[in-house]
Protein backbone atom coordinates (compact mmCIF):
# COMPACT_ATOMS: atom_id res chain seq x y z
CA UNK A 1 136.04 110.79 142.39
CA UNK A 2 135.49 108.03 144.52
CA UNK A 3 138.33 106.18 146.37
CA UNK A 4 138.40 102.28 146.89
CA UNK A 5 137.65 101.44 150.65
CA UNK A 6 138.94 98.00 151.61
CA UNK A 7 136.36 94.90 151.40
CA UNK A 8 134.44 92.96 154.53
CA UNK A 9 131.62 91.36 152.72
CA UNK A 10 132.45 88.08 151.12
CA UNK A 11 130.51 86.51 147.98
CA UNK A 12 127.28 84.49 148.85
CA UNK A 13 127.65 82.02 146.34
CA UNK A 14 129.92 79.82 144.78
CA UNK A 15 130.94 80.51 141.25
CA UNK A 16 132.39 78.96 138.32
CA UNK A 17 135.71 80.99 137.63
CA UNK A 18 135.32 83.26 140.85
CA UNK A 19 137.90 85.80 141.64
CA UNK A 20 138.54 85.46 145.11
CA UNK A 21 142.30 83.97 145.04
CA UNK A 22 142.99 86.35 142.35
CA UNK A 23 142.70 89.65 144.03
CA UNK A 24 145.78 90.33 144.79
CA UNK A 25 146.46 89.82 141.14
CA UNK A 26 143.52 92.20 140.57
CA UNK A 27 143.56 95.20 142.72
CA UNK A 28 146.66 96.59 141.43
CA UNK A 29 145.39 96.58 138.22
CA UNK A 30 142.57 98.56 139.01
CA UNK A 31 142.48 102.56 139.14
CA UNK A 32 143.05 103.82 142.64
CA UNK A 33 140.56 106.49 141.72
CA UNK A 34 137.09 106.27 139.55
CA UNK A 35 133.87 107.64 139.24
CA UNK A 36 131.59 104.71 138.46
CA UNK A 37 132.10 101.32 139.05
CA UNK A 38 130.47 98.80 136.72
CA UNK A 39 130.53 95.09 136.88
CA UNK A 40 128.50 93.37 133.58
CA UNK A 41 129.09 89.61 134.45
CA UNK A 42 128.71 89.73 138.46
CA UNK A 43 128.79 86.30 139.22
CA UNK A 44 129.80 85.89 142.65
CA UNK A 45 130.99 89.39 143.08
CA UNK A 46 134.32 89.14 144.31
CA UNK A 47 136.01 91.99 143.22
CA UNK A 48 132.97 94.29 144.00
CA UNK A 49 132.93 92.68 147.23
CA UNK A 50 136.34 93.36 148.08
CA UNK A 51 136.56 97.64 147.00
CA UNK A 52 132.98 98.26 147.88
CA UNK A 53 132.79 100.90 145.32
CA UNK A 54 130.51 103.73 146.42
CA UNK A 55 128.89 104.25 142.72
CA UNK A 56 128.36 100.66 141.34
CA UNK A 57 126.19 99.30 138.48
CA UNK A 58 126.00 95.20 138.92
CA UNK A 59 124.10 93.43 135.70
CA UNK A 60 124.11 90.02 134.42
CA UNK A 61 121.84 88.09 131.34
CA UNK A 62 121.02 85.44 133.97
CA UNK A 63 118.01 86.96 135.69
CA UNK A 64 117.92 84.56 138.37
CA UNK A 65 121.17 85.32 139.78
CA UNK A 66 120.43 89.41 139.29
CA UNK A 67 117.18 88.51 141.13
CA UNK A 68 119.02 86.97 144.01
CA UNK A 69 121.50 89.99 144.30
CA UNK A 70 117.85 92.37 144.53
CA UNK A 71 116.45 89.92 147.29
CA UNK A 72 119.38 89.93 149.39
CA UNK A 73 120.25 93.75 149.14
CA UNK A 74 116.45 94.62 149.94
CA UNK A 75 115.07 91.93 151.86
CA UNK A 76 118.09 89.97 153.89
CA UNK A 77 116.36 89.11 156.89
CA UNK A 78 113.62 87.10 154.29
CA UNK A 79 116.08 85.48 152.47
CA UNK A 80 117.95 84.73 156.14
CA UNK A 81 114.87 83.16 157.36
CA UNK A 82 113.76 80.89 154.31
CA UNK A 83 117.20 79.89 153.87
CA UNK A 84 117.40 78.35 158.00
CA UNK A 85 114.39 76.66 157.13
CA UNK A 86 115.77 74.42 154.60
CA UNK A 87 117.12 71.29 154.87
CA UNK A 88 120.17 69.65 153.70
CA UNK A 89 118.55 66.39 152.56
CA UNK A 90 118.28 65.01 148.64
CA UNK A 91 114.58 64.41 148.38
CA UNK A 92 114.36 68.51 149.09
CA UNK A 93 116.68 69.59 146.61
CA UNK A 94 115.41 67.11 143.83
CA UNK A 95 112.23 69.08 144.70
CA UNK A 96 113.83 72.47 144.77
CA UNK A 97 114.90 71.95 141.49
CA UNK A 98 111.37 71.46 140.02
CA UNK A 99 109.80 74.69 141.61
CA UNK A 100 108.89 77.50 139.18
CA UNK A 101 110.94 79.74 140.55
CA UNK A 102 110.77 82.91 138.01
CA UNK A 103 107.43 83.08 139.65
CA UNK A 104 108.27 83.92 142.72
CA UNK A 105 109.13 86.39 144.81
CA UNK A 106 113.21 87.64 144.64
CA UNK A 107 113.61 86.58 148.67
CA UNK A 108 112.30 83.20 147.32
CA UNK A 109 114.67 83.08 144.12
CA UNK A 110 117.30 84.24 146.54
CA UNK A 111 116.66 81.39 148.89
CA UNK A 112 115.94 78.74 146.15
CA UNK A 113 119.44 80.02 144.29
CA UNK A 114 121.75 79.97 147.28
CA UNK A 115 120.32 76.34 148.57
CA UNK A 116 121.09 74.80 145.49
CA UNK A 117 124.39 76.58 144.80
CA UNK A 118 125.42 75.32 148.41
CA UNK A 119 123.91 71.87 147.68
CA UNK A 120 124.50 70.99 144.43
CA UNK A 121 127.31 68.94 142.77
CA UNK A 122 130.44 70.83 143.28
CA UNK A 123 128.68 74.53 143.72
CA UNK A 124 127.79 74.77 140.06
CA UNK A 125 124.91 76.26 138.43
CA UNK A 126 124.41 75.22 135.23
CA UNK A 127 120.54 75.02 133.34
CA UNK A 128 119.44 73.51 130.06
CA UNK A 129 118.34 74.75 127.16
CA UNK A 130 114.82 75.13 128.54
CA UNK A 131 116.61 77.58 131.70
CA UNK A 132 116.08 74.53 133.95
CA UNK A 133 118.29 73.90 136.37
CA UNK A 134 119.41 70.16 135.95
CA UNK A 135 123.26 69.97 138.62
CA UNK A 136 122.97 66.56 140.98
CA UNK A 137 122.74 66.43 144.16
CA UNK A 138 126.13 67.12 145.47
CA UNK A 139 128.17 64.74 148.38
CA UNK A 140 128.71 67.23 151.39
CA UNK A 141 128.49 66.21 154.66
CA UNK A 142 127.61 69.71 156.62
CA UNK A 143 127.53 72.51 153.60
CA UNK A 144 126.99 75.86 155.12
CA UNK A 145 123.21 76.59 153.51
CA UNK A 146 123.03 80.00 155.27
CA UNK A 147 125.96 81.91 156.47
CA UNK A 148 123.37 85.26 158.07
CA UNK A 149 126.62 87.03 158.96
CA UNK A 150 128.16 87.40 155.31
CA UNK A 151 124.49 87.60 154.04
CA UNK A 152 123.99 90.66 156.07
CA UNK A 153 127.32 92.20 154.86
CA UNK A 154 126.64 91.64 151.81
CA UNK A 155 123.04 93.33 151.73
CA UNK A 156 124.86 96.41 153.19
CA UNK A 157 127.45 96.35 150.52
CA UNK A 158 124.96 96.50 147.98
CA UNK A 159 122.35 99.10 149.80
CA UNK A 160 123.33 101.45 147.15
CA UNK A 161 124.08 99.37 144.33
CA UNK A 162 122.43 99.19 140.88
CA UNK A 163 121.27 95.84 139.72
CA UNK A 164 120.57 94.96 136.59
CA UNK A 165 119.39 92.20 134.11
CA UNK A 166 121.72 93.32 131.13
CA UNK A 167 123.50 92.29 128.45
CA UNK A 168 126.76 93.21 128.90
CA UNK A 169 126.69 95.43 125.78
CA UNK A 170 124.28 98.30 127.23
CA UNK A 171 127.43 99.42 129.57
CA UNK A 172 128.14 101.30 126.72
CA UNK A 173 124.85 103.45 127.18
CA UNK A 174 125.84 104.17 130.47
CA UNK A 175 129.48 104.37 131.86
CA UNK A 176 131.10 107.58 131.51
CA UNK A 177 135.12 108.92 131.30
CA UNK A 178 136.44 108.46 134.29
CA UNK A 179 134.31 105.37 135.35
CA UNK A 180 135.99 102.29 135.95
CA UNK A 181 134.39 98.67 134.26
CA UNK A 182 135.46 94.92 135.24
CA UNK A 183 134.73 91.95 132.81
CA UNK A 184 134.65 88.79 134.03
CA UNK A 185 132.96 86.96 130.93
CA UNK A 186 132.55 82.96 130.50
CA UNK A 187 135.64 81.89 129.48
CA UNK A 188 136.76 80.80 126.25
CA UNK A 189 137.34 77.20 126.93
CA UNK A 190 141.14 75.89 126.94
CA UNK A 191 139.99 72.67 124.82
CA UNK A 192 137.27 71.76 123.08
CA UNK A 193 136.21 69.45 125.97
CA UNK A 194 136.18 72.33 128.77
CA UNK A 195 133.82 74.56 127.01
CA UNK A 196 131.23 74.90 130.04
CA UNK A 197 129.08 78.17 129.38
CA UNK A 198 125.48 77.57 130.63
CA UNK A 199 125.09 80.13 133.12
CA UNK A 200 121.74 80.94 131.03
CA UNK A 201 120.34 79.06 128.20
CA UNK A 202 121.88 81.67 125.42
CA UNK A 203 125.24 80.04 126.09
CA UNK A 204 128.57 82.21 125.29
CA UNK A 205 130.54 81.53 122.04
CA UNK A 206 133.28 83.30 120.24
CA UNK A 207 130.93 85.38 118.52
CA UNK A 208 129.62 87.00 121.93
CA UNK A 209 134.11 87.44 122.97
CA UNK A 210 134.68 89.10 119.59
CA UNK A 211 131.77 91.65 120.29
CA UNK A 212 132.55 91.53 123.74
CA UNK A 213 136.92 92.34 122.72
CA UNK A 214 135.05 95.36 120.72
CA UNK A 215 132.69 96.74 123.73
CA UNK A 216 136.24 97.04 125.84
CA UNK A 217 137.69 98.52 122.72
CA UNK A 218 135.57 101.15 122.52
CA UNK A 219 135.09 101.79 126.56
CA UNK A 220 138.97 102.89 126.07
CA UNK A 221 138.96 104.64 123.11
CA UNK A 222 136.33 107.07 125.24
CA UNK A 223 138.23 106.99 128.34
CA UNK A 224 136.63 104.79 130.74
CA UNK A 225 139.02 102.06 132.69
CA UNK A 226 138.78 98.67 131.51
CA UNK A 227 139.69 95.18 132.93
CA UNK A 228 138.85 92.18 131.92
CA UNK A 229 139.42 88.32 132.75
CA UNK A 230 139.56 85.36 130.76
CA UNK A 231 141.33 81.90 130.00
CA UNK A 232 144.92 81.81 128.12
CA UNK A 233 143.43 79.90 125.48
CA UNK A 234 145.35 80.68 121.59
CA UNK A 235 141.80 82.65 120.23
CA UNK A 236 142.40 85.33 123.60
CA UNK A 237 145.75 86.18 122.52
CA UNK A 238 144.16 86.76 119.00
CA UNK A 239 141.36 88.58 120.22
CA UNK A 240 143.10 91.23 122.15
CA UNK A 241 146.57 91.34 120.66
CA UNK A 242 146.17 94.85 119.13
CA UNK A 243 145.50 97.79 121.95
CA UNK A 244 145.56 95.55 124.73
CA UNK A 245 147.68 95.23 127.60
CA UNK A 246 147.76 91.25 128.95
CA UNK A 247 149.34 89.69 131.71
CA UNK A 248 149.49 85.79 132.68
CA UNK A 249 148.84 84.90 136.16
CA UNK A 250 148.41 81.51 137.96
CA UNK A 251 144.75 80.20 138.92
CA UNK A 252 143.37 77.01 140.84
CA UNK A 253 140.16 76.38 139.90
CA UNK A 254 138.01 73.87 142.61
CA UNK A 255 134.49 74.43 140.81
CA UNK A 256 133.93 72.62 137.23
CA UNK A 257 131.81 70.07 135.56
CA UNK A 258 134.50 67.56 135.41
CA UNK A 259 137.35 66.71 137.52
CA UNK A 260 139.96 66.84 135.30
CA UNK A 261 138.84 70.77 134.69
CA UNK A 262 139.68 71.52 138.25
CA UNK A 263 143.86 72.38 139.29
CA UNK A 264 145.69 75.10 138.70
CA UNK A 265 145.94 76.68 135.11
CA UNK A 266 146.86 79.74 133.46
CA UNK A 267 144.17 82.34 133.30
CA UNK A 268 145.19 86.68 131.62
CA UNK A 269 144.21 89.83 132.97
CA UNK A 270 143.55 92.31 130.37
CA UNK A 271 143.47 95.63 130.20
């Protein structure tokens, strides 16, 4: 068994719905002992970040973002020095945006994905059908492009990890009783105007939480540790009313594609 050891590294990039302010909401909630750890929407990592499990298996669909996690935790220094070398000025970024980035290198999808995450509108990261990235320009003054320290702690925090580009459906091939997995999914949206679920071009509709309510399902039923996130919309309580355990906690949330979507709302922790 492997015992939780207390966090340094922080996440690298913004992230819509990040956990940060809601660890201490978290932590208690997970096992104080597990085998595996397994994480199948990593976004920005902030649970990971914080127990630094010893045995963890980090996937995601969007391949740019699993790419970045590879480039930092085997080349850091790279991704440190591409990412001093950039500028924060709007005619780069327009042109950052336009690069072909899936052919490059993962130290150059790193750098390309945390410049326009620290650039862009409001730290979002949002592509089109087509997977191209299409967020503005965003208004900051000074934005921290490369923060080397927390890079570096990072890349030792995940020196052991598995990354993956997986759907979050194949944890079932490989977490075991005894392991421990944390869902952090797109949320289903509140209204029908805050639906916001282009993280990849697939999108992530009701269809995808219903299969996603019965991965969890069965995960318990075999005696692996499941938590998951989402919104307090109606359709969650529906979803997870039988077998479930869920608890309401309060959640500010600073990144969204509109204004109005940002302020504090009502978010459950399921388990």
């Amino acid at each position: 068994m492997r015992e939780i050891l207390p966090g340094v590294a922080r996440p690298f990039i913004k992230w819509v719905g990040g956990k940060r302010q809601l660890l201490s909401e978290l932590e208690p909630r997970v096992p104080s002992r597990f085998n595996g750890y397994h994480e199948p929407f990593v976004g920005g990592g902030a649970l990971f970040f914080h127990l630094l499990p010893q045995n963890a298996v980090l996937s995601d669909t969007n391949e740019r973002l699993v790419r970045t996690y590879r480039g930092i935790r085997d080349a850091v220094e790279d991704v440190v020095d591409l990412l001093s070398s950039y500028p924060h000025d709007r005619d780069f970024f327009l042109q950052m945006r336009t690069v072909d980035i899936d052919a490059k290198s993962d130290v150059e999808v790193a750098a390309w994905f945390i410049y326009l995450n620290r650039t862009g509108f409001n730290g979002l990261y949002r592509v089109n059908r087509n997977n191209v990235y299409n967020v503005p320009f965003g208004d900051y003054e000074n934005p921290t492009i490369c923060d080397a320290d927390n890079l570096r702690a990072c890349a030792r925090a995940l020196k052991h990890a598995d990354i993956r580009h997986a759907s979050f459906e194949s944890v079932l091939d490989r977490a075991r009783p005894g392991d421990f997995v944390y869902f952090d999914p797109p949320y289903v949206p509140l209204s029908a105007s805050s639906s916001f679920t282009s993280y990849t071009s697939g999108g992530f509709g009701m269809a995808e939480q219903e299969k996603l309510r019965d991965v969890a399902r069965e995960l318990k039923a075999r005696g692996v540790r499941v938590l998951l996130s989402n919104s307090s919309a109606p359709d969650v309580y529906r979803l997870y009313e039988d077998g479930f355990e869920l608890a309401e906690v309060g959640a500010t949330r600073a990144i969204n594609c509109k204004g109005n979507g940002r302020g504090r709302i009502q978010e459950l922790i399921i388990r």
